[in-house]
N, C-alpha and C. Protein backbone atom coordinates (compact mmCIF):
# COMPACT_ATOMS: atom_id res chain seq x y z
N UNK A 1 12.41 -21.96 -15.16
CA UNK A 1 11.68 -21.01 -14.34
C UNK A 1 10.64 -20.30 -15.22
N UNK A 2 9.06 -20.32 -14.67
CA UNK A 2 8.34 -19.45 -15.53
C UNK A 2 7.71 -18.45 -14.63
N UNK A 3 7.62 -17.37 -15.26
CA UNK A 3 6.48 -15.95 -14.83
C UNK A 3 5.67 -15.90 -15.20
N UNK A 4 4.48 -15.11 -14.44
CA UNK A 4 3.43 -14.96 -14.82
C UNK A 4 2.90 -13.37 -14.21
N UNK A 5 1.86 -13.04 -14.65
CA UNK A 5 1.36 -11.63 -14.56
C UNK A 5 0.34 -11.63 -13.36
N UNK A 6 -0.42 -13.15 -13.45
CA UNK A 6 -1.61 -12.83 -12.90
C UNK A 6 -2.00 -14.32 -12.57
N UNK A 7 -3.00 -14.71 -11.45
CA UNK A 7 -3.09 -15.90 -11.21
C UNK A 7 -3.44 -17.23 -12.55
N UNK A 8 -4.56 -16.24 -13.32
CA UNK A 8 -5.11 -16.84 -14.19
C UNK A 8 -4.41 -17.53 -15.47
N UNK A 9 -2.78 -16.42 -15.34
CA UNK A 9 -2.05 -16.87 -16.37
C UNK A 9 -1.01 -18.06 -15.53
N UNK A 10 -0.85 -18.13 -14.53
CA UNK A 10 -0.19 -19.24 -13.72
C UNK A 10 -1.04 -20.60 -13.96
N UNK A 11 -2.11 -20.69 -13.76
CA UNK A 11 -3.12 -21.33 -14.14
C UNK A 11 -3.58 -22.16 -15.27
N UNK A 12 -3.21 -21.51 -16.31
CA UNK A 12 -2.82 -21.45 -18.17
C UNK A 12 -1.42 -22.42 -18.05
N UNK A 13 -0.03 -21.85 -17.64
CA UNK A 13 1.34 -22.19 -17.39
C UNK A 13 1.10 -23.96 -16.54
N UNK A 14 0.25 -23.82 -15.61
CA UNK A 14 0.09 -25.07 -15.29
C UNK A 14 -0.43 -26.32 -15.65
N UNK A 15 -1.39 -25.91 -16.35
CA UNK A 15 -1.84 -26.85 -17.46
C UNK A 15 -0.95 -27.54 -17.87
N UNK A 16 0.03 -26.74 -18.94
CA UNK A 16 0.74 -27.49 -19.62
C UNK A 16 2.33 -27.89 -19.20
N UNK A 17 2.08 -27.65 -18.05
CA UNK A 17 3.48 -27.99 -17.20
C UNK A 17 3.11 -29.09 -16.52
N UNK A 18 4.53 -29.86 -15.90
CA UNK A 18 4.37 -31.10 -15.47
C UNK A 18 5.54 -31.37 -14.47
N UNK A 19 6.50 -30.61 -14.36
CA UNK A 19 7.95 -31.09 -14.21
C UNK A 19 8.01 -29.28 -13.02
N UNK A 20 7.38 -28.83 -12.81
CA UNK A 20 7.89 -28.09 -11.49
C UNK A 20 7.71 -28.59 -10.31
N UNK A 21 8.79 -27.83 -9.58
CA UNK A 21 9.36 -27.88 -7.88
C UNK A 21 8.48 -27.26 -7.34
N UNK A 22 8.23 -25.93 -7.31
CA UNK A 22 8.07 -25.39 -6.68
C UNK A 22 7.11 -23.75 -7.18
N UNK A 23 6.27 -23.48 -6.76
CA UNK A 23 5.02 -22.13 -7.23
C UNK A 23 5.47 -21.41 -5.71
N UNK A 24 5.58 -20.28 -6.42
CA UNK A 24 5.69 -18.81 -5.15
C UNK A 24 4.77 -18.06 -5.85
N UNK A 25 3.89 -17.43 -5.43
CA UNK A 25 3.14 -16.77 -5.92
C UNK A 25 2.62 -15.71 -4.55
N UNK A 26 1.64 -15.02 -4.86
CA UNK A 26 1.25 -13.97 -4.03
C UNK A 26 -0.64 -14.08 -3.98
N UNK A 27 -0.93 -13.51 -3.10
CA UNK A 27 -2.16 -13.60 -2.48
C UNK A 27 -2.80 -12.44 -3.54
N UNK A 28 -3.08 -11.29 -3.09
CA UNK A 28 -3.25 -10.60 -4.10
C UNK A 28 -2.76 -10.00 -5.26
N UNK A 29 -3.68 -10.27 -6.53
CA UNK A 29 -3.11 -10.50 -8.15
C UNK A 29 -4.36 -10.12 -8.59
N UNK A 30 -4.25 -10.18 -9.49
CA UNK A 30 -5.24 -9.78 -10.80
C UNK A 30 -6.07 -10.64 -11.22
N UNK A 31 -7.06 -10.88 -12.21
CA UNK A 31 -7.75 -12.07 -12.95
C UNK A 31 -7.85 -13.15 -11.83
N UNK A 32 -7.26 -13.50 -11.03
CA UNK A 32 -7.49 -14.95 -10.12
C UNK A 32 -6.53 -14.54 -8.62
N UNK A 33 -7.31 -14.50 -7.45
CA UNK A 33 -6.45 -14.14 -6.71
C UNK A 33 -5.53 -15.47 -5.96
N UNK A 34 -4.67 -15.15 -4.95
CA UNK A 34 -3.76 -16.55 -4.69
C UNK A 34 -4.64 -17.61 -4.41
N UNK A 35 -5.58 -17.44 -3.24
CA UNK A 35 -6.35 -18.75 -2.78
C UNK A 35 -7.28 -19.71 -3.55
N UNK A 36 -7.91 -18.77 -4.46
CA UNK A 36 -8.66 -18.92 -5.50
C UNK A 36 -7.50 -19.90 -6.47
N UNK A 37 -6.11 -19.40 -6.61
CA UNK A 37 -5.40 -20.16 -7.64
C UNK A 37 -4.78 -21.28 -6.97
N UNK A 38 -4.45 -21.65 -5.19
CA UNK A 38 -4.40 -22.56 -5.07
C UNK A 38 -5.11 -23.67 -5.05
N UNK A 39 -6.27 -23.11 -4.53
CA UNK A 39 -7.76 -24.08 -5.02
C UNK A 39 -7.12 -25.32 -6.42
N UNK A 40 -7.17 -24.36 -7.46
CA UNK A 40 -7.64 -24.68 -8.51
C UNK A 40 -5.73 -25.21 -9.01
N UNK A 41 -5.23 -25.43 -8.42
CA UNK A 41 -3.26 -25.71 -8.20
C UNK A 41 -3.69 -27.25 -8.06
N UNK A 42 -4.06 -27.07 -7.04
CA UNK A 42 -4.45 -28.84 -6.11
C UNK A 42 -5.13 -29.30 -6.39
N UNK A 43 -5.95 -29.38 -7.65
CA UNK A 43 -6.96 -29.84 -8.30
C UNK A 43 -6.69 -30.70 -9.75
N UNK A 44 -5.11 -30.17 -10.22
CA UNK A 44 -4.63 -30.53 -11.07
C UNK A 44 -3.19 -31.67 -10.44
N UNK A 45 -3.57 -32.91 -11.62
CA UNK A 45 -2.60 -34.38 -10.27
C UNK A 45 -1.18 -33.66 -10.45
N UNK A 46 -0.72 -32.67 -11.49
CA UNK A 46 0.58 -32.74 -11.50
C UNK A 46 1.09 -31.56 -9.97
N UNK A 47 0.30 -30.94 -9.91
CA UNK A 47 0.56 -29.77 -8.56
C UNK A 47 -0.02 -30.40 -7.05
N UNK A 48 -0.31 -31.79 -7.61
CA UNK A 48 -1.19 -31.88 -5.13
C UNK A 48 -0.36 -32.03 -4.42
N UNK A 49 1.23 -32.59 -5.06
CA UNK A 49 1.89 -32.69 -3.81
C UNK A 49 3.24 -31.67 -4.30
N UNK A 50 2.98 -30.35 -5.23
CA UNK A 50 4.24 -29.61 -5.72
C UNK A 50 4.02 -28.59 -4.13
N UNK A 51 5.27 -28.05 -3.68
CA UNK A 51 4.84 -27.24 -2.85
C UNK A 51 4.67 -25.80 -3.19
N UNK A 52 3.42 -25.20 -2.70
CA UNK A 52 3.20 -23.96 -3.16
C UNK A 52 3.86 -23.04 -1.20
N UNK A 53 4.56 -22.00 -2.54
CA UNK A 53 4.68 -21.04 -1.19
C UNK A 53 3.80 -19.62 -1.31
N UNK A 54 3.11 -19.17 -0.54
CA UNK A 54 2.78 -17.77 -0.58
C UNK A 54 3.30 -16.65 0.07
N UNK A 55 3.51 -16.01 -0.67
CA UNK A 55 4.23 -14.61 0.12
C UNK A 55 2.83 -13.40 0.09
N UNK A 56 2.72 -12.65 0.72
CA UNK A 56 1.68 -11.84 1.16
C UNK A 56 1.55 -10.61 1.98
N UNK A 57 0.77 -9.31 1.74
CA UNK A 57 1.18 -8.55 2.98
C UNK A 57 -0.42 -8.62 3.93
N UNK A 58 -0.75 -9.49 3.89
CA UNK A 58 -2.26 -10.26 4.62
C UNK A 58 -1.59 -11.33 5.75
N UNK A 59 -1.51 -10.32 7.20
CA UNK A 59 -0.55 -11.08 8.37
C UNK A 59 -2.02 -11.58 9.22
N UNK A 60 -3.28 -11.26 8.75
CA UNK A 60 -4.27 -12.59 9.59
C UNK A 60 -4.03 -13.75 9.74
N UNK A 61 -4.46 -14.23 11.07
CA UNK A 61 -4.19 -15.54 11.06
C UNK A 61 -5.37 -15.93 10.45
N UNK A 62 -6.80 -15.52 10.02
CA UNK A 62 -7.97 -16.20 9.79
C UNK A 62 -7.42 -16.81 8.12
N UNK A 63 -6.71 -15.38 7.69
CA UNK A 63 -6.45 -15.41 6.22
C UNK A 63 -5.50 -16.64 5.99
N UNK A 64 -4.34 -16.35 7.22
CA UNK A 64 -3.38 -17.57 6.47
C UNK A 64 -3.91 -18.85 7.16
N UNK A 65 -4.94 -19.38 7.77
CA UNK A 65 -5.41 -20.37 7.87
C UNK A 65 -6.20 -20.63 6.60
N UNK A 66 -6.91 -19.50 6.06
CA UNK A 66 -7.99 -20.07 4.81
C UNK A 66 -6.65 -20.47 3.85
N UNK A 67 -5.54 -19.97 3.51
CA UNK A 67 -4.44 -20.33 2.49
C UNK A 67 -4.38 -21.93 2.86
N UNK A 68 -3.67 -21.83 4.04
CA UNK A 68 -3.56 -23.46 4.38
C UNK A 68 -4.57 -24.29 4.07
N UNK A 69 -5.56 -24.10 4.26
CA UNK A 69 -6.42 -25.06 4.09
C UNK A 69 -6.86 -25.11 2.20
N UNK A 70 -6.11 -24.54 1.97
CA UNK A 70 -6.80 -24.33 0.02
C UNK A 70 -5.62 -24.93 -0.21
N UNK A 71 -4.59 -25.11 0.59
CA UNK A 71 -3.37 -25.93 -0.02
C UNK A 71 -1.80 -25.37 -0.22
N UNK A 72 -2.09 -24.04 0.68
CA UNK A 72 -0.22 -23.86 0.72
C UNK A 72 0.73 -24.34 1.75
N UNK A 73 1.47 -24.76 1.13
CA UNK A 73 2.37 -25.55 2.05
C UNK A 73 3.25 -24.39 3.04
N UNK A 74 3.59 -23.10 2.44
CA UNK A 74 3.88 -22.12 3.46
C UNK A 74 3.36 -20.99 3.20
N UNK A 75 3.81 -19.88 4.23
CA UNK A 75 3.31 -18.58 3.78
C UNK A 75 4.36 -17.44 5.03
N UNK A 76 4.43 -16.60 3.90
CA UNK A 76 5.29 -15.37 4.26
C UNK A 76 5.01 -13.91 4.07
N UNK A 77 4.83 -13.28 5.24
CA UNK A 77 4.54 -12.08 5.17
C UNK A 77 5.57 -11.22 4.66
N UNK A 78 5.10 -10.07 3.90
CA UNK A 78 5.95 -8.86 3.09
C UNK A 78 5.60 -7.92 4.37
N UNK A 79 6.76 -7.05 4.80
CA UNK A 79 8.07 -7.36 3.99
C UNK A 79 8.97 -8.36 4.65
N UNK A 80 9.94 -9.18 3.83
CA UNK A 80 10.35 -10.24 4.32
C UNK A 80 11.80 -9.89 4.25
N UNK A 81 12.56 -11.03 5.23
CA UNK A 81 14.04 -11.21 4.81
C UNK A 81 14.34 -12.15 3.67
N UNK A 82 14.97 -11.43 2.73
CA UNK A 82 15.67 -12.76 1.58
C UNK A 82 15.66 -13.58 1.69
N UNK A 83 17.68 -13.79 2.91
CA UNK A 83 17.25 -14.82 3.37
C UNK A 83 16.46 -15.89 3.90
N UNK A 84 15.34 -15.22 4.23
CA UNK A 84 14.46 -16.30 5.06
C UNK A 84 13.43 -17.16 3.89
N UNK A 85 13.41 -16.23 2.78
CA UNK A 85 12.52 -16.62 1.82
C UNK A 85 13.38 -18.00 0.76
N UNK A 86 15.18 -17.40 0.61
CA UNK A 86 15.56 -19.06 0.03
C UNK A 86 15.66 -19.86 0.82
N UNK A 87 16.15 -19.36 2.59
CA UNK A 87 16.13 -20.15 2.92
C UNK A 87 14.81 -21.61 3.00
N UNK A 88 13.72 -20.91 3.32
CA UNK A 88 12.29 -21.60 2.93
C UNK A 88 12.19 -22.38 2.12
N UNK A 89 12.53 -21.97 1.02
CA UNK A 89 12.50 -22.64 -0.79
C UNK A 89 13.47 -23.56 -0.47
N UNK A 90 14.63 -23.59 -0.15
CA UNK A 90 15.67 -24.76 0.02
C UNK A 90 14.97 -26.11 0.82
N UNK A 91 14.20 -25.49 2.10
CA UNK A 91 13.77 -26.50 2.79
C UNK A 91 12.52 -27.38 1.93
N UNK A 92 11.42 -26.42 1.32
CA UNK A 92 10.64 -26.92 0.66
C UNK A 92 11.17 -27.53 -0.51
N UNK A 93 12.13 -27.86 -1.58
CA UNK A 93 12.98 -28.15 -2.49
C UNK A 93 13.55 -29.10 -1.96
C-alpha cells in the first residue's frame, strides 16, 4: 500500500510502480488535482485498465461525468458509508 500527499506525488509513485490493484484518490488535492491525475493515470500502460476509484465532496453530475470520462472507474461522494466504500473496492478488486 502507498500514500501520497498530493496528486503530483501519486503521479511520481506511479511511474515507478507496476504491480497495483487499485488508486483511491480524491478530486480535490494539491499540485495536481484528481481529474487532471486521472488523465495522466491512463496514459501510463501499467494504470489503463488498474481501477481508479474517486471519492469526492463534488455531487455534480456534470463533474462526475467529466471524472468518468478522464477514466474513473467509480466515484463516491463524502460523506460516505465505510461500508459502502470496501464494499466498492472488493467489487472493483
Amino acid at each position: 500500500m502507498y500514500e501520497a500527499a498530493d496528486g503530483l506525488e501519486v503521479l511520481v509513485l506511479a511511474k515507478s510502480e507496476s504491480g497495483v490493484d487499485l488508486v483511491l484518490s480524491d478530486i480535490n488535492m494539491p499540485k495536481m488535482d484528481g481529474i487532471s491525475l486521472l488523465k495522466a493515470l491512463r496514459e501510463l500502460p501499467a494504470f489503463k485498465f488498474t481501477p481508479i476509484l474517486m471519492l469526492t465532496t463534488e455531487s455534480s453530475i456534470d463533474r462526475e461525468n467529466e471524472g468518468k470520462a478522464a477514466g474513473a472507474t467509480g466515484w463516491i461522494v463524502k460523506p460516505f458509508n465505510p461500508e459502502q466504500l470496501i464494499d466498492t473496492i472488493r467489487m472493483l478488486i
